[in-house]
PDB file of N, CA and C in Angstrom:
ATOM      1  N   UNK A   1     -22.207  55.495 -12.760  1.00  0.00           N
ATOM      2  CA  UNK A   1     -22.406  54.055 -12.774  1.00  0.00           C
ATOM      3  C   UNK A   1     -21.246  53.421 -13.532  1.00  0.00           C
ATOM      4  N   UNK A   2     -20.870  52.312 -13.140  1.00  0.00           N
ATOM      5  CA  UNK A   2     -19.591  51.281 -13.698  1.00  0.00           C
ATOM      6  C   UNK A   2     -20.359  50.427 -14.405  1.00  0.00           C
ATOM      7  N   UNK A   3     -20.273  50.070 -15.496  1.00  0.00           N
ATOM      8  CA  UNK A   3     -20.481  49.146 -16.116  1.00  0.00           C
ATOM      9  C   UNK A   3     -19.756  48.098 -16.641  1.00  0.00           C
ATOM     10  N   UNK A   4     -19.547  46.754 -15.739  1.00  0.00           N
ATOM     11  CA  UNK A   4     -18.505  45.483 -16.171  1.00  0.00           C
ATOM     12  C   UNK A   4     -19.049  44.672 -17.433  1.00  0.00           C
ATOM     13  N   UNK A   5     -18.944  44.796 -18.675  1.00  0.00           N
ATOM     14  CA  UNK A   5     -18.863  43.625 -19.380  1.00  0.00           C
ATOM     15  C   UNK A   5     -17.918  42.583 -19.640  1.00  0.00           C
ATOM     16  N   UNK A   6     -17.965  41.391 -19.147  1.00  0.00           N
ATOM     17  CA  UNK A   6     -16.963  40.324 -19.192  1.00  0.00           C
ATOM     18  C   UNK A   6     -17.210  38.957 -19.998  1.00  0.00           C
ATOM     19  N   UNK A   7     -16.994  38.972 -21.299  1.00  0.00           N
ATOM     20  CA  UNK A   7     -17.239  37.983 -22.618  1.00  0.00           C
ATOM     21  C   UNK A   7     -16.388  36.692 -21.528  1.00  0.00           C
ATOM     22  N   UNK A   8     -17.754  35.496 -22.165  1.00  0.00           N
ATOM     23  CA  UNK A   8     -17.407  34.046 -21.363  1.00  0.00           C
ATOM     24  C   UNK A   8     -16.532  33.705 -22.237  1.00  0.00           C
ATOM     25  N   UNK A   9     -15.858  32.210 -21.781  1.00  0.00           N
ATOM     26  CA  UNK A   9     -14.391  31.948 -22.676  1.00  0.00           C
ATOM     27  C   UNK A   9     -14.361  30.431 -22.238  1.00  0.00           C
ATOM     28  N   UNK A  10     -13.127  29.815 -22.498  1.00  0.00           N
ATOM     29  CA  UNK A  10     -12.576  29.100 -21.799  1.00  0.00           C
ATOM     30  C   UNK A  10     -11.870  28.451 -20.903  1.00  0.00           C
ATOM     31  N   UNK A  11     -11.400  28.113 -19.858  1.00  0.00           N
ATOM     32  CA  UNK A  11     -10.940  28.715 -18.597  1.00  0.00           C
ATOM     33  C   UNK A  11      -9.054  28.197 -18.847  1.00  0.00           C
ATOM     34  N   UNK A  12      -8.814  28.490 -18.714  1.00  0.00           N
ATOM     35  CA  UNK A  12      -7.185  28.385 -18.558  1.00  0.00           C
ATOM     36  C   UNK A  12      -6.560  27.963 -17.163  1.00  0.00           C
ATOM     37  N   UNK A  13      -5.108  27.567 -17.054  1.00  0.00           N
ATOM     38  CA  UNK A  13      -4.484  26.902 -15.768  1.00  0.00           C
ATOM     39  C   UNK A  13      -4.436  27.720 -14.446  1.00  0.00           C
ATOM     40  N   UNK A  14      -4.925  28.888 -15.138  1.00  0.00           N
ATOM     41  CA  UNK A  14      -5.303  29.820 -13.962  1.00  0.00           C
ATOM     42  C   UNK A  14      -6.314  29.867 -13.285  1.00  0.00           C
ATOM     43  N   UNK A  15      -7.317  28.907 -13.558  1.00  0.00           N
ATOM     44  CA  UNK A  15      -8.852  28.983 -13.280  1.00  0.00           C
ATOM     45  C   UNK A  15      -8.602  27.185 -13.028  1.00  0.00           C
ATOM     46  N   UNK A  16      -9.985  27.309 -12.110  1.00  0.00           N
ATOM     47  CA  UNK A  16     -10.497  26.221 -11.269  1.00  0.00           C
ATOM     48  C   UNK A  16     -10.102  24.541 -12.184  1.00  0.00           C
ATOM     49  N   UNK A  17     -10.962  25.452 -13.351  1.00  0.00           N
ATOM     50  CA  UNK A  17     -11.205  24.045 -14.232  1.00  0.00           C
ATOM     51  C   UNK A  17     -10.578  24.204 -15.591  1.00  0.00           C
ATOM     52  N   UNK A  18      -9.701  24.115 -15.819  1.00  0.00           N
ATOM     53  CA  UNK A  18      -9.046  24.537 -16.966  1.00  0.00           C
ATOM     54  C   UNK A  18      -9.738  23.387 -18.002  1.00  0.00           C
ATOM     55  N   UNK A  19     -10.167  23.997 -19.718  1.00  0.00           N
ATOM     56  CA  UNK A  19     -10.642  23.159 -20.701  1.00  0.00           C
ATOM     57  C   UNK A  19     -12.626  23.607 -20.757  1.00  0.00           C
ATOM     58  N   UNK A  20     -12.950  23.906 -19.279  1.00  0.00           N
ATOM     59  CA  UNK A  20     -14.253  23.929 -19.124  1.00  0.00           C
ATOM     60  C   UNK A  20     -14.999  25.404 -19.386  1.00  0.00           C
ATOM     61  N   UNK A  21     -16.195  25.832 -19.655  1.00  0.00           N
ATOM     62  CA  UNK A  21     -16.315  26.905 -20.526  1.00  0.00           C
ATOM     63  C   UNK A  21     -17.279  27.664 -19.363  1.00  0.00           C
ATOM     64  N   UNK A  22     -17.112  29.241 -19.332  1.00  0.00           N
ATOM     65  CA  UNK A  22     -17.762  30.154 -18.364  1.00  0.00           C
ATOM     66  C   UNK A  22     -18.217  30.800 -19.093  1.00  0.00           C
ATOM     67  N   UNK A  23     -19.889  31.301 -18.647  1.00  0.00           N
ATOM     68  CA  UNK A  23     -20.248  32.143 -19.252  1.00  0.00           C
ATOM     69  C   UNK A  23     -20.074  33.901 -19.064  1.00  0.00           C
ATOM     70  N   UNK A  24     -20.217  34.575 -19.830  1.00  0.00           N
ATOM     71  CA  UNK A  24     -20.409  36.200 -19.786  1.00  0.00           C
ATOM     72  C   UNK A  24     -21.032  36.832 -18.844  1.00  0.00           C
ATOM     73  N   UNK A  25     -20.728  37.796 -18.326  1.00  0.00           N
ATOM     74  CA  UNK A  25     -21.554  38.469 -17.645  1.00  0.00           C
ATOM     75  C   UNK A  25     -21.627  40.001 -17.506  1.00  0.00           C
ATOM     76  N   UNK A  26     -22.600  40.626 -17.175  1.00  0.00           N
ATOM     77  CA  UNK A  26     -22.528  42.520 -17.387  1.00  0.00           C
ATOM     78  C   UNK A  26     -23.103  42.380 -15.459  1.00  0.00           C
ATOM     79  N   UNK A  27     -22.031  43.359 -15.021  1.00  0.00           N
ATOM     80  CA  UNK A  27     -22.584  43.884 -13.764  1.00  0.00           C
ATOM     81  C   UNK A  27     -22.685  45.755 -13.518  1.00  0.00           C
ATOM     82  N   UNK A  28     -23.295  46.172 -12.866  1.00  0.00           N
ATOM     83  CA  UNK A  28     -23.599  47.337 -12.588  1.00  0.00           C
ATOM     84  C   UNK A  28     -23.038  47.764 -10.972  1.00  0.00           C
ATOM     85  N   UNK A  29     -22.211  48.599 -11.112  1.00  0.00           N
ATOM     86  CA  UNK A  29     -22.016  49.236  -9.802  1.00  0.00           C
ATOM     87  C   UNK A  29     -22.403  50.590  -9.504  1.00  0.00           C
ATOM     88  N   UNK A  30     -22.308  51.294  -8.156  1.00  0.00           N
ATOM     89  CA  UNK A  30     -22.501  52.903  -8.620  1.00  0.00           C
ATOM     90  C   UNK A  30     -21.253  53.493  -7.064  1.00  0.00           C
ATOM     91  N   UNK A  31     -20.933  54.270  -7.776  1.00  0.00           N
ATOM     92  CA  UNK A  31     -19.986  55.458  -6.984  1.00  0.00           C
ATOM     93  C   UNK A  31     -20.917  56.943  -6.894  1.00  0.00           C
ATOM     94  N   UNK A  32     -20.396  57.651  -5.953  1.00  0.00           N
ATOM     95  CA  UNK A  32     -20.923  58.544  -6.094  1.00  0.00           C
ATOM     96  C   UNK A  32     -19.874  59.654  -6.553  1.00  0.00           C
ATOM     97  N   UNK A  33     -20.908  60.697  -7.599  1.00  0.00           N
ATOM     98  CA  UNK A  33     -20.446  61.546  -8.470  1.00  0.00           C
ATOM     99  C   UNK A  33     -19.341  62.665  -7.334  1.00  0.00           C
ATOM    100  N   UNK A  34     -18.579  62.477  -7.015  1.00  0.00           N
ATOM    101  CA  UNK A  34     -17.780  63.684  -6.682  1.00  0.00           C
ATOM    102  C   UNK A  34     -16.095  63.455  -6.569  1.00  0.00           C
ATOM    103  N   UNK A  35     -15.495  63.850  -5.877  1.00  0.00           N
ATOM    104  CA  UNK A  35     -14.047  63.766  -5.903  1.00  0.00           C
ATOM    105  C   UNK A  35     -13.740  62.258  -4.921  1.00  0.00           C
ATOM    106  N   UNK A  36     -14.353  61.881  -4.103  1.00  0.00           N
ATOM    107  CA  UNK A  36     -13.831  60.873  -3.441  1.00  0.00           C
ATOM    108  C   UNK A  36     -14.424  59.622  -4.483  1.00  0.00           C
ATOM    109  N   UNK A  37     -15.440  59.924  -5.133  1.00  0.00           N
ATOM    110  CA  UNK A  37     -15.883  58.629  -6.365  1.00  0.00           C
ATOM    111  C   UNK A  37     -15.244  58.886  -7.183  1.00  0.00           C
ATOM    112  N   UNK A  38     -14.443  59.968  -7.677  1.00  0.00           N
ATOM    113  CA  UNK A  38     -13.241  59.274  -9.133  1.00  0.00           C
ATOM    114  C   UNK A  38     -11.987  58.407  -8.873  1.00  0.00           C
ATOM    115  N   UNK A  39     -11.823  59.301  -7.250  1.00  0.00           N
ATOM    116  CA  UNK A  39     -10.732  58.842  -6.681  1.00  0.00           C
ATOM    117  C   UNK A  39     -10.624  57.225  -6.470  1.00  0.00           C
ATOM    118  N   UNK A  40     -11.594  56.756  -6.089  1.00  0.00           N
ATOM    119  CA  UNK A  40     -12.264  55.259  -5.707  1.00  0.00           C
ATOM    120  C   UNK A  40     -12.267  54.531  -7.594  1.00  0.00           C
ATOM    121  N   UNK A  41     -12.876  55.673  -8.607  1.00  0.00           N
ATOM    122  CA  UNK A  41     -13.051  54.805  -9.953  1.00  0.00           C
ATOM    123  C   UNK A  41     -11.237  54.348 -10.316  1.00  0.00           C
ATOM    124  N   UNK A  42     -10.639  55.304  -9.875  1.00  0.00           N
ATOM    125  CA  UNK A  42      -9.354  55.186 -10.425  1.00  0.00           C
ATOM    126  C   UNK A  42      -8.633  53.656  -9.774  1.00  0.00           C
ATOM    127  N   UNK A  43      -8.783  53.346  -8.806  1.00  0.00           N
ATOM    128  CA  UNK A  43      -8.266  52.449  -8.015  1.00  0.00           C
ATOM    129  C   UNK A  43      -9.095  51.295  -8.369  1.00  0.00           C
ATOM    130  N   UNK A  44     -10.738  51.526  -8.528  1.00  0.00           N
ATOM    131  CA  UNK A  44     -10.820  50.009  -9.236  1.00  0.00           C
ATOM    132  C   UNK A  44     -10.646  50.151 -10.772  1.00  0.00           C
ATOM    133  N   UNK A  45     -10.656  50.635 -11.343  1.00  0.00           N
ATOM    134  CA  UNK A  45      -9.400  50.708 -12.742  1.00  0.00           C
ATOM    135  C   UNK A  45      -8.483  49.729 -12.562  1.00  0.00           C
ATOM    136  N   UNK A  46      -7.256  49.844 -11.489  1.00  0.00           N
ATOM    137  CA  UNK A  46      -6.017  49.102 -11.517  1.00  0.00           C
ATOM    138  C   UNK A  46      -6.516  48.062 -11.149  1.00  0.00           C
ATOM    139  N   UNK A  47      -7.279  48.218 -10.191  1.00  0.00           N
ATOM    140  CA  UNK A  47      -7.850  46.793  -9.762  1.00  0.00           C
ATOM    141  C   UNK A  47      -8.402  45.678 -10.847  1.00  0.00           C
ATOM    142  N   UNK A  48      -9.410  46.381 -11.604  1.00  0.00           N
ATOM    143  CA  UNK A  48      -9.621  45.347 -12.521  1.00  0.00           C
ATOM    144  C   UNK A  48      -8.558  44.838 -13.608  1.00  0.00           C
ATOM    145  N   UNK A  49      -7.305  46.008 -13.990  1.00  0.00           N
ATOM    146  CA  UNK A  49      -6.633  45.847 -14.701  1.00  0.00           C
ATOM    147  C   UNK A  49      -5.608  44.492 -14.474  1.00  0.00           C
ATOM    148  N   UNK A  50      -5.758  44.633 -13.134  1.00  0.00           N
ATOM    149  CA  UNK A  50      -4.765  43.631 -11.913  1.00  0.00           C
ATOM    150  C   UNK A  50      -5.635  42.221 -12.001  1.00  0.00           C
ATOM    151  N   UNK A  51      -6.720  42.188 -12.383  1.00  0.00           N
ATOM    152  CA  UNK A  51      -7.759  40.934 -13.202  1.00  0.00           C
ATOM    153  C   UNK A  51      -8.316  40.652 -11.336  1.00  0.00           C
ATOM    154  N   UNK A  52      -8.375  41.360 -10.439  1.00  0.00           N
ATOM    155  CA  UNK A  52      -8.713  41.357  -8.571  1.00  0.00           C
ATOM    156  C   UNK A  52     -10.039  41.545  -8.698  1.00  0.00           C
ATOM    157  N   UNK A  53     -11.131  42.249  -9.660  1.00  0.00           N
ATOM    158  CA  UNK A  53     -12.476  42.202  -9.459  1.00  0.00           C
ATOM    159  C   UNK A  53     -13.062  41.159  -9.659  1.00  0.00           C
ATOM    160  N   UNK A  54     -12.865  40.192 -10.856  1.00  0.00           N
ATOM    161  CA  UNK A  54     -13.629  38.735 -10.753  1.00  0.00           C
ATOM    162  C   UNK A  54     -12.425  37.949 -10.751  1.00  0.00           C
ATOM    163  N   UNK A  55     -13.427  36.878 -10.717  1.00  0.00           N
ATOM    164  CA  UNK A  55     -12.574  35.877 -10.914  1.00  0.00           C
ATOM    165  C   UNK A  55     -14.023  34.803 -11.322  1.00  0.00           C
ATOM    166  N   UNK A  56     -13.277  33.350 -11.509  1.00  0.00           N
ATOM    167  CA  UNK A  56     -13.843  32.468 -12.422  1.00  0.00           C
ATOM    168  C   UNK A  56     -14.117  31.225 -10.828  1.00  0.00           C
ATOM    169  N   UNK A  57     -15.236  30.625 -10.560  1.00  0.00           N
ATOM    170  CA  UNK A  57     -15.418  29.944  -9.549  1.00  0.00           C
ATOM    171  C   UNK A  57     -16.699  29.640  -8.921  1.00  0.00           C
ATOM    172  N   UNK A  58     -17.019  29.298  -7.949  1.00  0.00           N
ATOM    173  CA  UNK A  58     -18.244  28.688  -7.751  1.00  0.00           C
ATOM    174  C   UNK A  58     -19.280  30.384  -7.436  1.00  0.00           C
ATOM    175  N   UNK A  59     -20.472  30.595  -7.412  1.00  0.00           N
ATOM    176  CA  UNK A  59     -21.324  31.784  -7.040  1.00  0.00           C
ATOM    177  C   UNK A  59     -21.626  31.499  -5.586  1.00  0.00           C
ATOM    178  N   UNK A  60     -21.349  31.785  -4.748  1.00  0.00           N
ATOM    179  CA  UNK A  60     -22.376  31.610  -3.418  1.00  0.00           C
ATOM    180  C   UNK A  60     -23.897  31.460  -3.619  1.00  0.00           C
ATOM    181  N   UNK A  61     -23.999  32.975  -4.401  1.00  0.00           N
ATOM    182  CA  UNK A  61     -25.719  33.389  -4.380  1.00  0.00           C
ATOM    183  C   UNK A  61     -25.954  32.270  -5.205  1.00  0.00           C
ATOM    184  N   UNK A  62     -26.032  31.676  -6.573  1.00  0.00           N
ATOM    185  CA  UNK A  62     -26.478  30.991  -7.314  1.00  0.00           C
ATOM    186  C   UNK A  62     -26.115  29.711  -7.223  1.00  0.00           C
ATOM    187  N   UNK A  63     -25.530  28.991  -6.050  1.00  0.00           N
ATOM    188  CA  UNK A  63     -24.982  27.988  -5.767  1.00  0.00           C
ATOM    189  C   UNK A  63     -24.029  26.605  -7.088  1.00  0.00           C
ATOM    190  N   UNK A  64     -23.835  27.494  -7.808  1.00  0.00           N
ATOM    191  CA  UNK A  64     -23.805  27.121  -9.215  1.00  0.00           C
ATOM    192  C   UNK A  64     -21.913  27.387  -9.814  1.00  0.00           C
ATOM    193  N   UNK A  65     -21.039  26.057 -10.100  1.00  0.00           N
ATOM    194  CA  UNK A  65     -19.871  26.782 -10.265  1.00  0.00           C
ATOM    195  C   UNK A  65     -19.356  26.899 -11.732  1.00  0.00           C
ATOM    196  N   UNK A  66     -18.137  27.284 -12.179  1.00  0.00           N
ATOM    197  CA  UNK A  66     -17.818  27.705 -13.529  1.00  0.00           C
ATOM    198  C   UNK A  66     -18.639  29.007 -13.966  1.00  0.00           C
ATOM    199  N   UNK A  67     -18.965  29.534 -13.202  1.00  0.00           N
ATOM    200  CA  UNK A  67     -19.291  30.884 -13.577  1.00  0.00           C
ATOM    201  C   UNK A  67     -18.354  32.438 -12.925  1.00  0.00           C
ATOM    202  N   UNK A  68     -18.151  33.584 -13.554  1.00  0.00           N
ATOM    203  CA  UNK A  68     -17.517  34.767 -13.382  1.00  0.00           C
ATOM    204  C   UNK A  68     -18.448  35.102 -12.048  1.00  0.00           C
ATOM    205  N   UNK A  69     -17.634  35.001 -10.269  1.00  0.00           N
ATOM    206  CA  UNK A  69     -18.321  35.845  -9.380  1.00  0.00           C
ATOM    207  C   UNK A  69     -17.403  37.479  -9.391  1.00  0.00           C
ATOM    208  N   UNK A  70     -18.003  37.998  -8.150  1.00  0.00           N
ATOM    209  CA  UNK A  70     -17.341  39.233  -7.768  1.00  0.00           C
ATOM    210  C   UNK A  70     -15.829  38.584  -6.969  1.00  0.00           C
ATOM    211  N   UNK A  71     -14.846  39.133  -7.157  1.00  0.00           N
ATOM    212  CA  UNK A  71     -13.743  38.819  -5.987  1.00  0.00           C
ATOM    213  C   UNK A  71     -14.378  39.438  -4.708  1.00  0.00           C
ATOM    214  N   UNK A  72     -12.866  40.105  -3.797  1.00  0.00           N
ATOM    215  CA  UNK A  72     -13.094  40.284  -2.414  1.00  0.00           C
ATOM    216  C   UNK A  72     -13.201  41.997  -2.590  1.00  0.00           C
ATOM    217  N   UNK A  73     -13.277  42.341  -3.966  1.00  0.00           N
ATOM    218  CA  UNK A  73     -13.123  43.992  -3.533  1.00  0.00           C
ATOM    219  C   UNK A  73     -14.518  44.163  -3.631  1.00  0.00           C
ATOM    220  N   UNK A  74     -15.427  44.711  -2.831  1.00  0.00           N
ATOM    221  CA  UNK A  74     -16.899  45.069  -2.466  1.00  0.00           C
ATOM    222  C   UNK A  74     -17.680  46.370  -3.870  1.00  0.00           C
ATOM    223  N   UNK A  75     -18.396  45.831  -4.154  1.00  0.00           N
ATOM    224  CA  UNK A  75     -18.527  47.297  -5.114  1.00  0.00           C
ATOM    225  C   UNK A  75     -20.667  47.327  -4.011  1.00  0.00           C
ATOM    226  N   UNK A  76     -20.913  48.642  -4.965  1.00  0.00           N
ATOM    227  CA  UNK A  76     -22.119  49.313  -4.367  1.00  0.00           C
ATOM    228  C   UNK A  76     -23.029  48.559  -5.932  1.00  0.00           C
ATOM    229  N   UNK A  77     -24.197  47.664  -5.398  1.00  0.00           N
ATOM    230  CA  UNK A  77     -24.497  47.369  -6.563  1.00  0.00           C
ATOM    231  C   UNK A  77     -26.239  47.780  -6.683  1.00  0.00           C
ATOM    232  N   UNK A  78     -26.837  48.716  -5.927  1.00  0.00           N
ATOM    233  CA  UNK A  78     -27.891  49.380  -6.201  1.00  0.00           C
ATOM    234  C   UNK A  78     -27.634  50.491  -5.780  1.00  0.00           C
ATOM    235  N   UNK A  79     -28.821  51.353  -6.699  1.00  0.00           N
ATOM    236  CA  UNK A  79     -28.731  53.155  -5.829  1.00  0.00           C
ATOM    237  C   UNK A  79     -29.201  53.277  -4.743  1.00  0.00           C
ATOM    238  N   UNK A  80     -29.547  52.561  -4.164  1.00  0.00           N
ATOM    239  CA  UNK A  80     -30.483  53.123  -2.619  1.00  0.00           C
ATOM    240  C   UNK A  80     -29.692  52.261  -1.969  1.00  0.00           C
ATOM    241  N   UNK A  81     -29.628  52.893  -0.565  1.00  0.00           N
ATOM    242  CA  UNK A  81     -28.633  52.254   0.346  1.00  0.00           C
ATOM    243  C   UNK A  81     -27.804  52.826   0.767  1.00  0.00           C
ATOM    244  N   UNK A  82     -26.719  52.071   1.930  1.00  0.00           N
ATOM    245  CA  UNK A  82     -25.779  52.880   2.472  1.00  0.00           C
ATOM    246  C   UNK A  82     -25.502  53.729   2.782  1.00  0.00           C
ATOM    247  N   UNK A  83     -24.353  54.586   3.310  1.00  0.00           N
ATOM    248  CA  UNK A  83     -24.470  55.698   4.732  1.00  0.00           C
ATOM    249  C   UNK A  83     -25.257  56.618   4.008  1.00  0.00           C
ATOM    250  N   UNK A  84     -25.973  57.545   4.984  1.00  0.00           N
ATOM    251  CA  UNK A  84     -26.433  58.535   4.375  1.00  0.00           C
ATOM    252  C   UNK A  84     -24.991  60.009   4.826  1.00  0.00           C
ATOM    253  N   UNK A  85     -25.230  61.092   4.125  1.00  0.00           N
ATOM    254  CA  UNK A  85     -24.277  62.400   4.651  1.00  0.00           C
ATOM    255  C   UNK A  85     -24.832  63.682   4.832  1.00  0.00           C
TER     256      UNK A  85
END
């Protein structure tokens, strides 16, 4: 399991609303335990390092903006689900 903690702040010229304040958020993803899931942890590593997993902007789901959503890279966010092997 991935665990994102992301402390809320203030938004900067890089963000929607610069001056205006976002809150925190913890998300949960899951990979699966073997060689093609480290391979996958390693890449969203850079990814998040690359700041590509969130970003600061309106939620779809919560119709609500100035809050931290997911970007465009997809994570697995319950255990049940998806292909079976």
């Amino acid at each position: 399991m991935i665990t994102y903690t992301i402390e809320g702040g203030i938004q900067t010229k890089e963000h929607p609303n610069p001056g205006k304040i976002f809150s925190g958020i913890q998300r949960n993803a899951y990979l699966p335990d073997n060689k093609e899931g480290n391979e996958v942890l390693d890449l969203l590593r850079r990814a998040f390092d690359q700041k590509l997993i969130f970003t600061v902007g309106e939620s779809r789901t919560l119709g609500i903006s100035d809050v931290i959503t997911w970007n465009d890279i997809h994570h697995k966010t319950s255990r049940t689900g998806g292909p079976q092997r």
